[in-house]
N, C-alpha and C. Protein backbone atom coordinates (compact mmCIF):
# COMPACT_ATOMS: atom_id res chain seq x y z
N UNK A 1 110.12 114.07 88.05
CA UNK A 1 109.51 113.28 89.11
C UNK A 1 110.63 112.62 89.92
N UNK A 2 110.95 112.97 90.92
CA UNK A 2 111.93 113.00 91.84
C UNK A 2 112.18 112.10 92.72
N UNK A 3 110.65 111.43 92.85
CA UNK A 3 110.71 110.73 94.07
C UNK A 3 110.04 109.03 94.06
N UNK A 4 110.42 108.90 91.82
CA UNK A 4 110.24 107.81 91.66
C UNK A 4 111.43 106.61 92.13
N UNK A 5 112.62 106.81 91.61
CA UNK A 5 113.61 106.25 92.31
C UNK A 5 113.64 105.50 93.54
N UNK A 6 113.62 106.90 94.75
CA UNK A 6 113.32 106.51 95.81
C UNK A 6 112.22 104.99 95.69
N UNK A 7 111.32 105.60 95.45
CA UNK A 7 109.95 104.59 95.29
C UNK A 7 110.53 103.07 95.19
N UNK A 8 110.92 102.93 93.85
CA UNK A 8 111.73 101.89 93.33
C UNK A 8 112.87 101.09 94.05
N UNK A 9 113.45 102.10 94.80
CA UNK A 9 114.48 101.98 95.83
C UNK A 9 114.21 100.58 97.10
N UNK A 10 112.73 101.80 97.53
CA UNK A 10 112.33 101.06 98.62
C UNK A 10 111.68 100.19 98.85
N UNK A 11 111.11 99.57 97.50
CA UNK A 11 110.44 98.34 97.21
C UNK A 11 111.01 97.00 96.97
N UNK A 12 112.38 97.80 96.57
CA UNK A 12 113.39 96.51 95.85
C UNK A 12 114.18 96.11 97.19
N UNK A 13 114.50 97.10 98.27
CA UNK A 13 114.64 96.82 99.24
C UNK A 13 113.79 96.09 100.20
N UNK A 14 112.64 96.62 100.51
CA UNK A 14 111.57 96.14 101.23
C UNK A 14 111.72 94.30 100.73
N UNK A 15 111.19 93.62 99.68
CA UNK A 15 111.15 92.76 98.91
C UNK A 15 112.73 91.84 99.52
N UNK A 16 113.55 92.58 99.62
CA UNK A 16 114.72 91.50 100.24
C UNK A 16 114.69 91.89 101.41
N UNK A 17 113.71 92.14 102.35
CA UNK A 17 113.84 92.53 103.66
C UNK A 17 115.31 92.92 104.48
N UNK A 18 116.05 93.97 103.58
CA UNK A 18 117.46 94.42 103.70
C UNK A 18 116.90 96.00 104.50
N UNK A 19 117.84 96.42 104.96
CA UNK A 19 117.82 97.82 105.94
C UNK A 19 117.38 98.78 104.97
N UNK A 20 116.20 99.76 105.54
CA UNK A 20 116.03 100.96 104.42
C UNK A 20 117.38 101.93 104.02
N UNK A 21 118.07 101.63 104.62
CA UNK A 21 119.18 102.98 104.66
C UNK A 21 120.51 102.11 104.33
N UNK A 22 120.89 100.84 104.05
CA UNK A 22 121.71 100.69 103.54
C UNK A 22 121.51 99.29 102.24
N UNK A 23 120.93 99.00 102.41
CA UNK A 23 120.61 97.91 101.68
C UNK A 23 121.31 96.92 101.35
N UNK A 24 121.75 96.09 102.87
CA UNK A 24 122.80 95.14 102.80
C UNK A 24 122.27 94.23 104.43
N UNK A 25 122.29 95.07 104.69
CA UNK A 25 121.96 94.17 106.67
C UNK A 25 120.51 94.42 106.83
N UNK A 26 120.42 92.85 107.24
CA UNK A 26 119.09 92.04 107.42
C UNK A 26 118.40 92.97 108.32
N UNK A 27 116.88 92.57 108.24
CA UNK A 27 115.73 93.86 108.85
C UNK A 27 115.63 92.75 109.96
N UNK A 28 115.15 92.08 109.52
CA UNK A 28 115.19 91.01 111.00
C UNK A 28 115.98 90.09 111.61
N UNK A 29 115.64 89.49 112.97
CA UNK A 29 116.95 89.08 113.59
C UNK A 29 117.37 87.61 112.93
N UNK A 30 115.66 86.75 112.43
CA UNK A 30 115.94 85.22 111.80
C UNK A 30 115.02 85.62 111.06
N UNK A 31 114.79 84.13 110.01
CA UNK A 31 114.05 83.75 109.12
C UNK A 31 112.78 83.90 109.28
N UNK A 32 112.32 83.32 110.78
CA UNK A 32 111.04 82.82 111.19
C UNK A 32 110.60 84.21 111.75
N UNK A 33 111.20 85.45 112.23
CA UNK A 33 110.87 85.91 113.02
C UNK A 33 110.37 87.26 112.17
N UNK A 34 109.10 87.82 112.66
CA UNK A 34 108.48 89.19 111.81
C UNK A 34 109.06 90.78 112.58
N UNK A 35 109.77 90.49 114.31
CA UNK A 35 109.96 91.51 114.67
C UNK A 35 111.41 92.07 113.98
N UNK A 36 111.24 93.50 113.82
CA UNK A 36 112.18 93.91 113.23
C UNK A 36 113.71 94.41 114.03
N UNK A 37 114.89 93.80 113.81
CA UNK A 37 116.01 94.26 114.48
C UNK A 37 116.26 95.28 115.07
N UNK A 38 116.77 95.32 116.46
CA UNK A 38 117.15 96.87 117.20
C UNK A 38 117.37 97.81 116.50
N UNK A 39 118.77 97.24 115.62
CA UNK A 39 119.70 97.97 114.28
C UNK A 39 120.39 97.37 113.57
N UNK A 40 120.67 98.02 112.48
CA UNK A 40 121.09 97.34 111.01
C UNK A 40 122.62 96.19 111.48
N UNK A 41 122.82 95.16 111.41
CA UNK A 41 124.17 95.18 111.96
C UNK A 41 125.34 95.54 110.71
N UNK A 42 125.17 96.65 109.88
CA UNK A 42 126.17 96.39 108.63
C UNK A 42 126.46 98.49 108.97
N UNK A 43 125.06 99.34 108.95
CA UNK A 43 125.07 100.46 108.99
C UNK A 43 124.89 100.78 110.38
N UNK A 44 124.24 100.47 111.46
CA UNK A 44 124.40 100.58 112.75
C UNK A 44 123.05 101.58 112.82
N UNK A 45 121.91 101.53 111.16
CA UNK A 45 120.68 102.54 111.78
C UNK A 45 119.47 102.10 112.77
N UNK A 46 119.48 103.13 113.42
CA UNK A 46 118.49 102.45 114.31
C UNK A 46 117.09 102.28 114.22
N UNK A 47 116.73 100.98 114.31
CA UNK A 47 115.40 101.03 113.23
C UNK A 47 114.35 100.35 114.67
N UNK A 48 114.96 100.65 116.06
CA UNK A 48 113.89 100.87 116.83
C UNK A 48 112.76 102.13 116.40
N UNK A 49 113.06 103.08 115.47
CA UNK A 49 112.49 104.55 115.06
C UNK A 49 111.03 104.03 114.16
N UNK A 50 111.25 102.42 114.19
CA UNK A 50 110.37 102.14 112.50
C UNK A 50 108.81 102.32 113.10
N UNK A 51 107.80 102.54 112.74
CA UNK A 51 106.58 102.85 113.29
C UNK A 51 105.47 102.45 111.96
N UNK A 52 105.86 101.05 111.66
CA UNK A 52 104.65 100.34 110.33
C UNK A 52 103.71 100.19 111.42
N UNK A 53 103.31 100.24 111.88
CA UNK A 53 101.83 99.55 113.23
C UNK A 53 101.36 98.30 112.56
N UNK A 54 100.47 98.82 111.97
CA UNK A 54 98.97 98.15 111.11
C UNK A 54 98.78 97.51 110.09
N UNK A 55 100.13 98.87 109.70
CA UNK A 55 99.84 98.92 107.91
C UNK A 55 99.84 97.77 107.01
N UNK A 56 101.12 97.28 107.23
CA UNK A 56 101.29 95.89 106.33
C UNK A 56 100.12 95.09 106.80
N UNK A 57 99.67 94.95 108.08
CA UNK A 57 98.14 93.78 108.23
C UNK A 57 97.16 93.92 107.40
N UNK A 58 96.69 95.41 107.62
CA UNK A 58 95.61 96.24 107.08
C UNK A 58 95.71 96.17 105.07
N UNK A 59 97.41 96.01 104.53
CA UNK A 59 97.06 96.34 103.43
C UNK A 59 97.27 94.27 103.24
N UNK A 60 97.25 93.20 104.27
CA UNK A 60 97.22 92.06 103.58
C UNK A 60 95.85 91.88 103.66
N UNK A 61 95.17 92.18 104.85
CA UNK A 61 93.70 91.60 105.14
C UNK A 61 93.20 92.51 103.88
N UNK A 62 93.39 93.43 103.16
CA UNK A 62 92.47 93.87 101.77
C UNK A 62 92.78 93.75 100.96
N UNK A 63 94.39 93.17 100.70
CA UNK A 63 94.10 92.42 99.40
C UNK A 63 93.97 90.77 99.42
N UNK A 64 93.56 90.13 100.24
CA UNK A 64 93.25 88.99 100.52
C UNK A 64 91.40 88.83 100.75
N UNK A 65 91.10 90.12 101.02
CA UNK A 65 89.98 90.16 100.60
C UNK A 65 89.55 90.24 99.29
N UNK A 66 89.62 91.17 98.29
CA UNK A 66 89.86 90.92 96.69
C UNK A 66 90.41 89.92 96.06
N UNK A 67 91.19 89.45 96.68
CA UNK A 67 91.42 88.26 96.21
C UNK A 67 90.69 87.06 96.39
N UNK A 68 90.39 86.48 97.64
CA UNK A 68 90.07 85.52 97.85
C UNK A 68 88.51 85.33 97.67
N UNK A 69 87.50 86.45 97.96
CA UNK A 69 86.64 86.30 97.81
C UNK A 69 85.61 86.03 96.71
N UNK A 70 85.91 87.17 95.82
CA UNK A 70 85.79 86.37 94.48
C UNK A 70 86.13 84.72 93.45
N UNK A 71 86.98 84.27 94.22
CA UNK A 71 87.63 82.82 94.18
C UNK A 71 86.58 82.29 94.36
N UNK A 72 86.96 82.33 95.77
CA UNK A 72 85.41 81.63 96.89
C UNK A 72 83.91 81.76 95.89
N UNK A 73 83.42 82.77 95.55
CA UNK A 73 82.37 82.98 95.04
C UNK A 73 82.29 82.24 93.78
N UNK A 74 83.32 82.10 92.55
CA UNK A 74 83.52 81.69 91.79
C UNK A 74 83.64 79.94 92.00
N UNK A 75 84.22 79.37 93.10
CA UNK A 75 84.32 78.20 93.35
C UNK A 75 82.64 77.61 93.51
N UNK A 76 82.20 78.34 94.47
CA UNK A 76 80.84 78.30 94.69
C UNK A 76 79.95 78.10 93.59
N UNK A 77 80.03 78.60 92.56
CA UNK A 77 79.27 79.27 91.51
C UNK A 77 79.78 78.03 90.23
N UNK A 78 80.90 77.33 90.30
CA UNK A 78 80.93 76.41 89.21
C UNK A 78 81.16 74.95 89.95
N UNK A 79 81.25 74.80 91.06
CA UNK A 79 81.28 73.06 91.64
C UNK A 79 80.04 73.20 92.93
N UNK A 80 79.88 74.34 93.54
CA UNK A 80 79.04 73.92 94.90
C UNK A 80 79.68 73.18 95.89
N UNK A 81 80.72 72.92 96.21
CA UNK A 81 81.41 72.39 97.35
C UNK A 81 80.43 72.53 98.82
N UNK A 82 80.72 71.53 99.49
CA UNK A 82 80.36 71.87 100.94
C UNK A 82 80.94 73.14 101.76
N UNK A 83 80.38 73.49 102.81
CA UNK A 83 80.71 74.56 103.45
C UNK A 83 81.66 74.17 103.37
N UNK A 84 82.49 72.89 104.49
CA UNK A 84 83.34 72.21 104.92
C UNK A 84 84.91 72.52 104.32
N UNK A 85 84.45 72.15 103.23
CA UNK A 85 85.39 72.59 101.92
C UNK A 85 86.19 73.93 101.62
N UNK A 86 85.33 74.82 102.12
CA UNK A 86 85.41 76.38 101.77
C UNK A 86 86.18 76.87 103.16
N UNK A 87 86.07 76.18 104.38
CA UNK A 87 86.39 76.43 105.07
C UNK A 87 87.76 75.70 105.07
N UNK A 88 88.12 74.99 104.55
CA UNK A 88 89.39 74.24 105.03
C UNK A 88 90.44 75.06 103.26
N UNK A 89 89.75 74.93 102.31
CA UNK A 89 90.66 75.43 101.46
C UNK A 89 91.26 76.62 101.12
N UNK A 90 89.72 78.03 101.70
CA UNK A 90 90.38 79.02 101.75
C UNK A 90 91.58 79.65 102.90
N UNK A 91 91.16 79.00 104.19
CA UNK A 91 91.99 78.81 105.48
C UNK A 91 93.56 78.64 104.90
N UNK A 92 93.37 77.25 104.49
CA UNK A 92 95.22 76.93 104.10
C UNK A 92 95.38 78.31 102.73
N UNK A 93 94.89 78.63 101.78
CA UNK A 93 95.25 79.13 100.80
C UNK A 93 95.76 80.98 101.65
N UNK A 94 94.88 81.34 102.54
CA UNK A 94 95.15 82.59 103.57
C UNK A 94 96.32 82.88 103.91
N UNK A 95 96.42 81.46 104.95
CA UNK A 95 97.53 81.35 105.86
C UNK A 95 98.85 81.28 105.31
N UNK A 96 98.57 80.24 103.76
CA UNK A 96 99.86 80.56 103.05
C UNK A 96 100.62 81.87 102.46
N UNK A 97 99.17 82.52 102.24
CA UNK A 97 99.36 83.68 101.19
C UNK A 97 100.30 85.03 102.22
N UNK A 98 99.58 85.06 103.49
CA UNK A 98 99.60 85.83 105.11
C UNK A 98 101.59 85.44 105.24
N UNK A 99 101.69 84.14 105.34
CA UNK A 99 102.27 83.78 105.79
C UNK A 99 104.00 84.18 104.79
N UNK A 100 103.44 84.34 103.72
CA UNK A 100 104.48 84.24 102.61
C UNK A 100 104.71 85.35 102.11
N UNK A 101 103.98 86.10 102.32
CA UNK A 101 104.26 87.85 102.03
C UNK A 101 104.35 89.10 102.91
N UNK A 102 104.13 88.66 104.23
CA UNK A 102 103.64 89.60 105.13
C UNK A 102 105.08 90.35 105.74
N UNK A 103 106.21 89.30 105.73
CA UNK A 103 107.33 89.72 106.31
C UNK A 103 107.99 90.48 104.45
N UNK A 104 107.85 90.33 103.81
CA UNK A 104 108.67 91.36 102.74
C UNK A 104 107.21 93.08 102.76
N UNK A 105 106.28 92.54 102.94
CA UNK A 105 105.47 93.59 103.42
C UNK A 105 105.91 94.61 104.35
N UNK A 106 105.85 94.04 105.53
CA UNK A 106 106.38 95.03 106.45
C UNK A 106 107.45 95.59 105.88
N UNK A 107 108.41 94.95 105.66
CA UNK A 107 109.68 95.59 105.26
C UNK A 107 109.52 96.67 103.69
N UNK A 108 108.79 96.50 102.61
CA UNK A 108 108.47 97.38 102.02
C UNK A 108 107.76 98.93 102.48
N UNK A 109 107.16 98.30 103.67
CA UNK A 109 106.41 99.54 104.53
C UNK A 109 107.19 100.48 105.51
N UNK A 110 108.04 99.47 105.62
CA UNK A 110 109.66 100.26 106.72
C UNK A 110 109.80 101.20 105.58
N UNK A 111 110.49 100.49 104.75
CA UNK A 111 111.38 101.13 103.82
C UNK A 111 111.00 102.83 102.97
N UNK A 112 109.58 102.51 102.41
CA UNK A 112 108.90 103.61 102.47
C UNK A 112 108.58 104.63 103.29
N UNK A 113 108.69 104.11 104.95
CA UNK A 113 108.71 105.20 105.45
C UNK A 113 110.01 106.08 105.89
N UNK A 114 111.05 105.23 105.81
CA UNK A 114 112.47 105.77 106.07
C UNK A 114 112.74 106.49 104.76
N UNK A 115 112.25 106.47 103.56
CA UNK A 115 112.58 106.95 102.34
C UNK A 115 111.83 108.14 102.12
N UNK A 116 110.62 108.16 102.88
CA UNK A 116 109.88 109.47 102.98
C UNK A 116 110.07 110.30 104.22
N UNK A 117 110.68 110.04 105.17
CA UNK A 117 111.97 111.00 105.97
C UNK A 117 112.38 109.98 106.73
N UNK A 118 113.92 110.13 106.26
CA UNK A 118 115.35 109.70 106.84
C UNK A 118 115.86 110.42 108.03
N UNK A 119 115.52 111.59 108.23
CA UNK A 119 116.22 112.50 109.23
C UNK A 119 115.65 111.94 110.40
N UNK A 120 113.99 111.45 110.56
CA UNK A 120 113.94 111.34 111.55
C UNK A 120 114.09 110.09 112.66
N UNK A 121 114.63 109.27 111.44
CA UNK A 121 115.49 107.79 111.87
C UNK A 121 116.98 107.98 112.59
N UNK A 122 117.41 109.09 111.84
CA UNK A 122 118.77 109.07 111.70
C UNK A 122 118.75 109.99 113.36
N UNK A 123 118.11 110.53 113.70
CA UNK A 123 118.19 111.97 114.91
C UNK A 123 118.16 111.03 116.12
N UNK A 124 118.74 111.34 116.65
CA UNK A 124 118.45 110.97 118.25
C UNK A 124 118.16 111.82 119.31
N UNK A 125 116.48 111.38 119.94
CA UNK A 125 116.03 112.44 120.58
C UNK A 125 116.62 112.71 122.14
C-alpha cells in the first residue's frame, strides 16, 4: 500500500499549515489570514495551482453538524434551556470550533491534493 505514507505525509503537513511540496514554508501569508500564499517562500512552488474551493467548508459544516447537533439535542433533553440559550451557546461553540480548525483544514486539503498529483502544480501552462 503505496500511497499510505503519502497520506500521512500530507496530513502532518496540512496540520502545520507548511507547503505541500516542501514542508518548511508557510501556506499562508499571516496568522489571521485563510488566503493561501502566491508561493512557498522556502521552495518557490507555486501554489496559485491550489484548487480546495469548498471542500474544507463543506467537510467543516458536516462535521459540525454531527457534532453539534446531537449536543444540542442532548442539552435539550437533560436541562431544557431556553431557545435563547441554544442560540447563543451553540453560536460561540461553532464559531470557535470554524474558527480553530478551518485554516489547518484547508491546508490538509491543499496538501492532499498536491500529493495526489504534483506534476500538475509543478508544470507551467
Amino acid at each position: 500500500m503505496k500511497t499510505a505514507p503519502h497520506f500521512k505525509t500530507a496530513i502532518k503537513t496540512g496540520l502545520r499549515c507548511k507547503c505541500p511540496k516542501c514542508g518548511e514554508g508557510a501556506l499562508y501569508d499571516s496568522k489571521w489570514n485563510i488566503d493561501v500564499s502566491p508561493s512557498c517562500p522556502v521552495c518557490h512552488l507555486d501554489l496559485s495551482a491550489n484548487d480546495s474551493a469548498d471542500g474544507p467548508a463543506f467537510i467543516m459544516i458536516f462535521v459540525l453538524g454531527v457534532l453539534l447537533v446531537p449536543l444540542a439535542l442532548l442539552l435539550e433533553k437533560i436541562a431544557a434551556p431556553p431557545l435563547w440559550i441554544h442560540a447563543v451557546v451553540w453560536t460561540i461553540i461553532a464559531l470557535g470550533i470554524t474558527l480553530g480548525t478551518l485554516r489547518p483544514l484547508k491546508a490538509i486539503v491543499i496538501a492532499l491534493i498536491y500529493k495526489a498529483d504534483p506534476e500538475r502544480w509543478e508544470s507551467k501552462p
